[in-house]
Protein backbone atom coordinates (compact mmCIF):
# COMPACT_ATOMS: atom_id res chain seq x y z
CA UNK A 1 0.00 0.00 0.00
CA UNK A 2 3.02 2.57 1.07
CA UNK A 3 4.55 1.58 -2.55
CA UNK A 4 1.33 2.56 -4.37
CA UNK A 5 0.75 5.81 -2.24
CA UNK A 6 3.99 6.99 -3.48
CA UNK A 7 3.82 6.25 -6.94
CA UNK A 8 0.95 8.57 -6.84
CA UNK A 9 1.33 11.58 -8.90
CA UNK A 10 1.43 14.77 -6.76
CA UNK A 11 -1.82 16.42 -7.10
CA UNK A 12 -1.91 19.98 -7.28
CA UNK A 13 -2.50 20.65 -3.42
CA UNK A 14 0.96 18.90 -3.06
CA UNK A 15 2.14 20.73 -5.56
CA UNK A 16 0.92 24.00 -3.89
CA UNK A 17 2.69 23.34 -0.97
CA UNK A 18 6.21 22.00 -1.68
CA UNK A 19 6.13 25.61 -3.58
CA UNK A 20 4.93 27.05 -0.07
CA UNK A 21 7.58 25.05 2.19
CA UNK A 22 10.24 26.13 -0.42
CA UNK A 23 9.28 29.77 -0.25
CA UNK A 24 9.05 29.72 3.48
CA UNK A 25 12.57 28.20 3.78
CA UNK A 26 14.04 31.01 1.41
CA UNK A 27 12.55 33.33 3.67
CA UNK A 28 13.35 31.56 6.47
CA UNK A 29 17.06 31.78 5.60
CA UNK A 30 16.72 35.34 4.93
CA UNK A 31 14.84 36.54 7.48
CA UNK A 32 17.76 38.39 9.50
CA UNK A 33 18.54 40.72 6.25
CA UNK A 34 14.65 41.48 5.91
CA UNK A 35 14.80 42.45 9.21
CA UNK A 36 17.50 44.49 9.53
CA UNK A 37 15.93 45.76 6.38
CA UNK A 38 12.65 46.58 7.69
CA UNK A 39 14.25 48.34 10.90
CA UNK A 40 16.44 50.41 8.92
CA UNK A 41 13.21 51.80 7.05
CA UNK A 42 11.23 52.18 10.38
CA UNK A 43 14.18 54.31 12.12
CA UNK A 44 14.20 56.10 8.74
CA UNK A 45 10.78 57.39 8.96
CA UNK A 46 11.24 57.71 12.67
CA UNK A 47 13.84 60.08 12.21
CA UNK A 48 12.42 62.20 9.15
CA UNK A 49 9.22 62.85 11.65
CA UNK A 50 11.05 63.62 14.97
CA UNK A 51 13.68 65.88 13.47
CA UNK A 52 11.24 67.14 11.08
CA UNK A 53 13.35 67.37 7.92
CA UNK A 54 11.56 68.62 4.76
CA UNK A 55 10.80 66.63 2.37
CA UNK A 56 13.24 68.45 -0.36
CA UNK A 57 16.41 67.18 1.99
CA UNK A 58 15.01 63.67 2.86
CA UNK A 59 11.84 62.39 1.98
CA UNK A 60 10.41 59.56 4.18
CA UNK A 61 9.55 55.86 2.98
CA UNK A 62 5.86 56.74 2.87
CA UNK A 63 7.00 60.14 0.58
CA UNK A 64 8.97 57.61 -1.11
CA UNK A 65 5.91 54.79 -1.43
CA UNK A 66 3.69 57.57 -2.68
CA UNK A 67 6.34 58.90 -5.20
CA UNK A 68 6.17 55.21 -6.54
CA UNK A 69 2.17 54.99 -7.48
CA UNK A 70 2.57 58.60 -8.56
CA UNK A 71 5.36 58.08 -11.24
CA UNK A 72 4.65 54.46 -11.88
CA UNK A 73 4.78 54.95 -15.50
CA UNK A 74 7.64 57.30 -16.01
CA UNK A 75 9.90 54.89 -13.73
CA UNK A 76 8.82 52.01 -15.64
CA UNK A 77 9.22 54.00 -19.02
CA UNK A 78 13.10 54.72 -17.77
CA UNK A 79 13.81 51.43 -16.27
CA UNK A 80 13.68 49.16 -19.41
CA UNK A 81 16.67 51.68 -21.28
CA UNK A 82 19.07 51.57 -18.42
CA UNK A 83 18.32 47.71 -18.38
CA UNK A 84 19.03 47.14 -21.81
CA UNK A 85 21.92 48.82 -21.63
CA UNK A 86 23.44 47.38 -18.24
CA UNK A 87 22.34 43.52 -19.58
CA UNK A 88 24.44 44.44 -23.08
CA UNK A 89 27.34 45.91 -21.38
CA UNK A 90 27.31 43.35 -19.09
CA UNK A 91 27.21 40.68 -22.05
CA UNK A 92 29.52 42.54 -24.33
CA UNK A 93 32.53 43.51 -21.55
CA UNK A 94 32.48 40.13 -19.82
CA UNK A 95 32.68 38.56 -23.93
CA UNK A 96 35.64 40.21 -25.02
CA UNK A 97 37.27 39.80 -21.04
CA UNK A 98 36.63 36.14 -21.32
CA UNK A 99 38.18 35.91 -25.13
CA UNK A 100 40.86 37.99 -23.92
CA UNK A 101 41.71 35.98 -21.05
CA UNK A 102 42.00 33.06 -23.34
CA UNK A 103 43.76 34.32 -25.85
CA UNK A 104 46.65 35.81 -22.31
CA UNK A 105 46.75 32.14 -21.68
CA UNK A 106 48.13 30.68 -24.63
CA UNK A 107 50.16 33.76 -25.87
CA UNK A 108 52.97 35.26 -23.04
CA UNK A 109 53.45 38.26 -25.52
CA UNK A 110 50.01 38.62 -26.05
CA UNK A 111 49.30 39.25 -22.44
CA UNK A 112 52.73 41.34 -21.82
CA UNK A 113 51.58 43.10 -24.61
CA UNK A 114 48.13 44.27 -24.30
CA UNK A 115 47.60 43.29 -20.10
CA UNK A 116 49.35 46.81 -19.04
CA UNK A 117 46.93 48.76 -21.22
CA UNK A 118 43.84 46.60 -19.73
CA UNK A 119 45.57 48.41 -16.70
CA UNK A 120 45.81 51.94 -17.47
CA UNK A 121 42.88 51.85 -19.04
CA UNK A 122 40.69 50.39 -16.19
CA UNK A 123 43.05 53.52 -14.35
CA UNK A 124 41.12 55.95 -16.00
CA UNK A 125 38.01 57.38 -13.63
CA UNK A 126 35.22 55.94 -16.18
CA UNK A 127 33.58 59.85 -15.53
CA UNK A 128 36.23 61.30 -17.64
CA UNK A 129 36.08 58.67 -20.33
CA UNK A 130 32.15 59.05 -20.65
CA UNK A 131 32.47 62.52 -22.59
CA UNK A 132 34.93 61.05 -24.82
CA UNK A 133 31.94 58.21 -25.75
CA UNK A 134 29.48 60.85 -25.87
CA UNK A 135 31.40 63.20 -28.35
CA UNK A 136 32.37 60.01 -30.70
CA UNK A 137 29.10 58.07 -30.60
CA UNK A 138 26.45 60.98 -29.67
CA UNK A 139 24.06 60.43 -27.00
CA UNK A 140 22.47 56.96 -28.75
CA UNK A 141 22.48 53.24 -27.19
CA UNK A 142 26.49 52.67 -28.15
CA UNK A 143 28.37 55.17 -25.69
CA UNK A 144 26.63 53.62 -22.27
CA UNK A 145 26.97 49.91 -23.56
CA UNK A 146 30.33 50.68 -23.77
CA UNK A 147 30.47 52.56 -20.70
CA UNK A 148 28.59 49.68 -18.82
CA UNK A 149 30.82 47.02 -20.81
CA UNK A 150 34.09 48.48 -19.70
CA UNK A 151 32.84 48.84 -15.96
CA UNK A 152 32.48 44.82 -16.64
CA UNK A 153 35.81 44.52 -18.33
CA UNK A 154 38.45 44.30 -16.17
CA UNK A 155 37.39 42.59 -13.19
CA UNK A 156 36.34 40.04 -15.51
CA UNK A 157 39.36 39.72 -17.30
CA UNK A 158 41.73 39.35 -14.28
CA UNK A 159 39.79 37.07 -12.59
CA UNK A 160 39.21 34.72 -15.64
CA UNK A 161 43.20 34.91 -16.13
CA UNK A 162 43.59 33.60 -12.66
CA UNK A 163 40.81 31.28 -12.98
CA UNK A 164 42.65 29.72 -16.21
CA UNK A 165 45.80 29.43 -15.09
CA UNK A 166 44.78 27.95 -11.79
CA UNK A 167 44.46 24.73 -13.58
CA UNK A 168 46.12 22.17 -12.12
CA UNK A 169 50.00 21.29 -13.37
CA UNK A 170 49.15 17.42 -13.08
CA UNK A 171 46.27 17.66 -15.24
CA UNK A 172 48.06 19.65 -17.36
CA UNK A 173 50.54 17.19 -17.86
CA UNK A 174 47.88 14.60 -18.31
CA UNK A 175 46.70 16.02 -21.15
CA UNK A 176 49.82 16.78 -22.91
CA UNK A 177 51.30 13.18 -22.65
CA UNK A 178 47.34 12.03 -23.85
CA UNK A 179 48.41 14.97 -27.16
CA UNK A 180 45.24 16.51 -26.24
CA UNK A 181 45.11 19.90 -28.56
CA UNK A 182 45.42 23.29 -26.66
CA UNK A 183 41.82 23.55 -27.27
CA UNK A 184 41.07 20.15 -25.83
CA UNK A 185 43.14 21.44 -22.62
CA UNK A 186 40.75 24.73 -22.34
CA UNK A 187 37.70 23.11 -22.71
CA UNK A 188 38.42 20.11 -20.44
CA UNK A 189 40.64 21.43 -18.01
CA UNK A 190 40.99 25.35 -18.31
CA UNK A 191 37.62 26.82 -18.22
CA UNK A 192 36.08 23.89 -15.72
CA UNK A 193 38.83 25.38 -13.28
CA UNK A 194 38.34 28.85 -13.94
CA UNK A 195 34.08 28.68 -13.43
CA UNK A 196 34.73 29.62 -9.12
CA UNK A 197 36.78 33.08 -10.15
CA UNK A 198 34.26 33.62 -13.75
CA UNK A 199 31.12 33.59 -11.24
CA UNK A 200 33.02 36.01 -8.20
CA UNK A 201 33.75 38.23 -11.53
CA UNK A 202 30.55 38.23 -12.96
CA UNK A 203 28.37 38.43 -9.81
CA UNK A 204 30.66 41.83 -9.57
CA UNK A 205 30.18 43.00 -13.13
CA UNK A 206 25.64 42.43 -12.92
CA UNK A 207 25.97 45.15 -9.81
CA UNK A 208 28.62 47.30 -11.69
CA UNK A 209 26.78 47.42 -15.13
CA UNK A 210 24.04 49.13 -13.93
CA UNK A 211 26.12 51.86 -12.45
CA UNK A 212 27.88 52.17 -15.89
CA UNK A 213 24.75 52.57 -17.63
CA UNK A 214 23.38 55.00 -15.07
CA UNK A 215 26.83 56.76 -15.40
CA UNK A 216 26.72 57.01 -18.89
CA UNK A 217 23.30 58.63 -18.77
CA UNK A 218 24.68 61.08 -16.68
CA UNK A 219 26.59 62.87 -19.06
CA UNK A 220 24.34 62.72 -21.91
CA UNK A 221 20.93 60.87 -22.16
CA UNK A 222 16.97 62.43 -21.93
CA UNK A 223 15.90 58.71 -20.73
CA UNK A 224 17.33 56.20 -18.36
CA UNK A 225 17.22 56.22 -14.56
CA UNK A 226 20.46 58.26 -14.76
CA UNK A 227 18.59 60.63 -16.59
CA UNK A 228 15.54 60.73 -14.17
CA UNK A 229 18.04 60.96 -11.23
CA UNK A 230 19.54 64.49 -12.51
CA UNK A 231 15.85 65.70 -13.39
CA UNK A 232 14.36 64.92 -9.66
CA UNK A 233 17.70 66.35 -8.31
CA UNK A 234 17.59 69.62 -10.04
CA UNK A 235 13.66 70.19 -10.15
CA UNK A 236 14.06 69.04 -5.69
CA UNK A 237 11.98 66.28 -6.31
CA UNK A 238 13.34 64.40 -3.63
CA UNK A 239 10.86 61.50 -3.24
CA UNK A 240 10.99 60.70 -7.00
CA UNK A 241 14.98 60.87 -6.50
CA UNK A 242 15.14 58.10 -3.90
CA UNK A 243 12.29 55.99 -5.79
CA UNK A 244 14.81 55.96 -8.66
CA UNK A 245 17.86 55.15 -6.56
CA UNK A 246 15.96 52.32 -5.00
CA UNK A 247 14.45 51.05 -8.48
CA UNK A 248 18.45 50.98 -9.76
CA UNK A 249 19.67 48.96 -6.78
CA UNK A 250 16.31 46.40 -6.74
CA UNK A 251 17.55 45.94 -10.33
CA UNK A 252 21.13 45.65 -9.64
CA UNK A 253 20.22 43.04 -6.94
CA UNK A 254 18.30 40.97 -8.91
CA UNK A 255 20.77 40.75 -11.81
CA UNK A 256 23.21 39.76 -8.72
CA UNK A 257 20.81 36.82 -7.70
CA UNK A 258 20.37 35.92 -11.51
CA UNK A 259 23.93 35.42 -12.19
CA UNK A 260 24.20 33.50 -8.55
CA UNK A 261 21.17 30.86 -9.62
CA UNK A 262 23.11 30.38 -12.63
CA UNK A 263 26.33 29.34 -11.08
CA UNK A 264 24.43 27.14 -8.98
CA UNK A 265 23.61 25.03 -11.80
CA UNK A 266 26.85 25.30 -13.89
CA UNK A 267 29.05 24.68 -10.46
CA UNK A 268 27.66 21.50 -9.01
CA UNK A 269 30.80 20.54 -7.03
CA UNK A 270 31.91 22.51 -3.64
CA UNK A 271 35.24 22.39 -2.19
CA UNK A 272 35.71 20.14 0.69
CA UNK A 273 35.62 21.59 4.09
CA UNK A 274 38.46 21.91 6.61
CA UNK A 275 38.08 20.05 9.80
């Protein structure tokens, strides 16, 4: 009978509920961030109202709240251009940082070569280069790709170095004595090494993007959430301000978690703990 019962398919009430008890355990494990979260927002408000700060300096979550159902439609209208251009810069900067990486690996010159200007280029503040972008490519889609791409760049590309040459020697070896090509030896040995510092690089670069995009529209843009930030700042719009502030970071953090679910099914094995 206990054999039958479990060869039952689960019914949609079951269904419902392993969906409830996984939800509940992701809170569960988060619960001390939402609450330091939550009590950060209720000494926020507490403050605004006992200090009695105007709403120009520091609006108050419930200003802020309201300044959400208010501009629903020109926050959405802004958030899906600063998306598109953090998700290609992020896919663009991390591309050629990967390729590059690669191409380090398997040519010394290559890498003392071109690695230095990586270097002083990543040394430039990215607010001076932004004009530069602007003046070239006008105030279209290309100048803040490449703004968000370069943010992505170099973080990715040193990381991915490491990650690639952290192979192991033995396994190197292996494969050389088994005349494995070079590109047998990246795709079998290289890159499965290299996945641990790719994912730290990456789960760097989702946050980053969206700063390079926002940067970007800084300096020249009419749309975007950077643009919207400089409008509410200069027209003391306050609670529109910090609703666009917390719409960048919600999407910054998501990206984050997006890139972390995928490296939870690309990495399936952990590194043994020390006892």
């Amino acid at each position: 009978m206990s054999n039958a019962a479990t060869s039952l398919p689960a019914t949609p009430d079951r269904r419902l509920g392993s969906v409830l008890d996984a939800t509940a355990g992701v809170l569960l494990k988060h619960m001390p961030a939402i609450s330091a979260g939550l009590g950060l927002i209720v000494l926020w408000q507490l403050i605004v109202w006992f200090f009695e700060i105007p709403t120009f300096m520091a609006p108050s979550p419930v200003d802020v709240f309201f300044a959400f159902q208010e501009n629903a439609g020109i926050l959405w209208a802004n958030l899906l251009p600063t998306l598109l251009e953090a998700f290609l810069g992020f896919v663009f900067g991390n591309l050629v940082a990967i390729l590059l990486a690669i191409w380090f690996v398997h040519s010394r010159t290559a890498e003392r070569a071109f690695y230095p200007i990586a270097v002083f280029i990543k040394a430039i503040p990215i607010i001076a280069i932004a004009p530069i972008l602007v003046l070239i490519f006008g105030n279209g889609l290309a100048p803040k790709i490449i703004i968000a791409g370069l943010i992505c760049f170099f973080p990715t590309l040193v990381n991915m170095v490491q990650g690639l040459k952290s192979a192991s020697p033995a396994m190197l070896d292996l494969m050389r004595v088994l005349s494995a090509s070079n590109t047998e030896i990246l795709w079998k040995v290289r890159l499965p090494s290299s996945m641990p510092f790719l994912f730290a690089a990456l789960k760097i670069a989702a946050t980053s993007s969206v700063m390079g995009a926002i940067v970007a529209e800084w300096i020249g843009s009419s749309f975007g959430l950077g643009a919207l930030i400089i409008e509410a700042t200069y027209n003391f719009r306050s609670p529109l301000l910090y609703a666009t502030v917390v719409i960048a970071a919600v999407m910054a953090v998501i990206l984050f978690f997006l890139v972390s679910i995928v490296e939870a099914r690309v990495i399936r094995w952990k590194p043994a703990a020390n006892h």
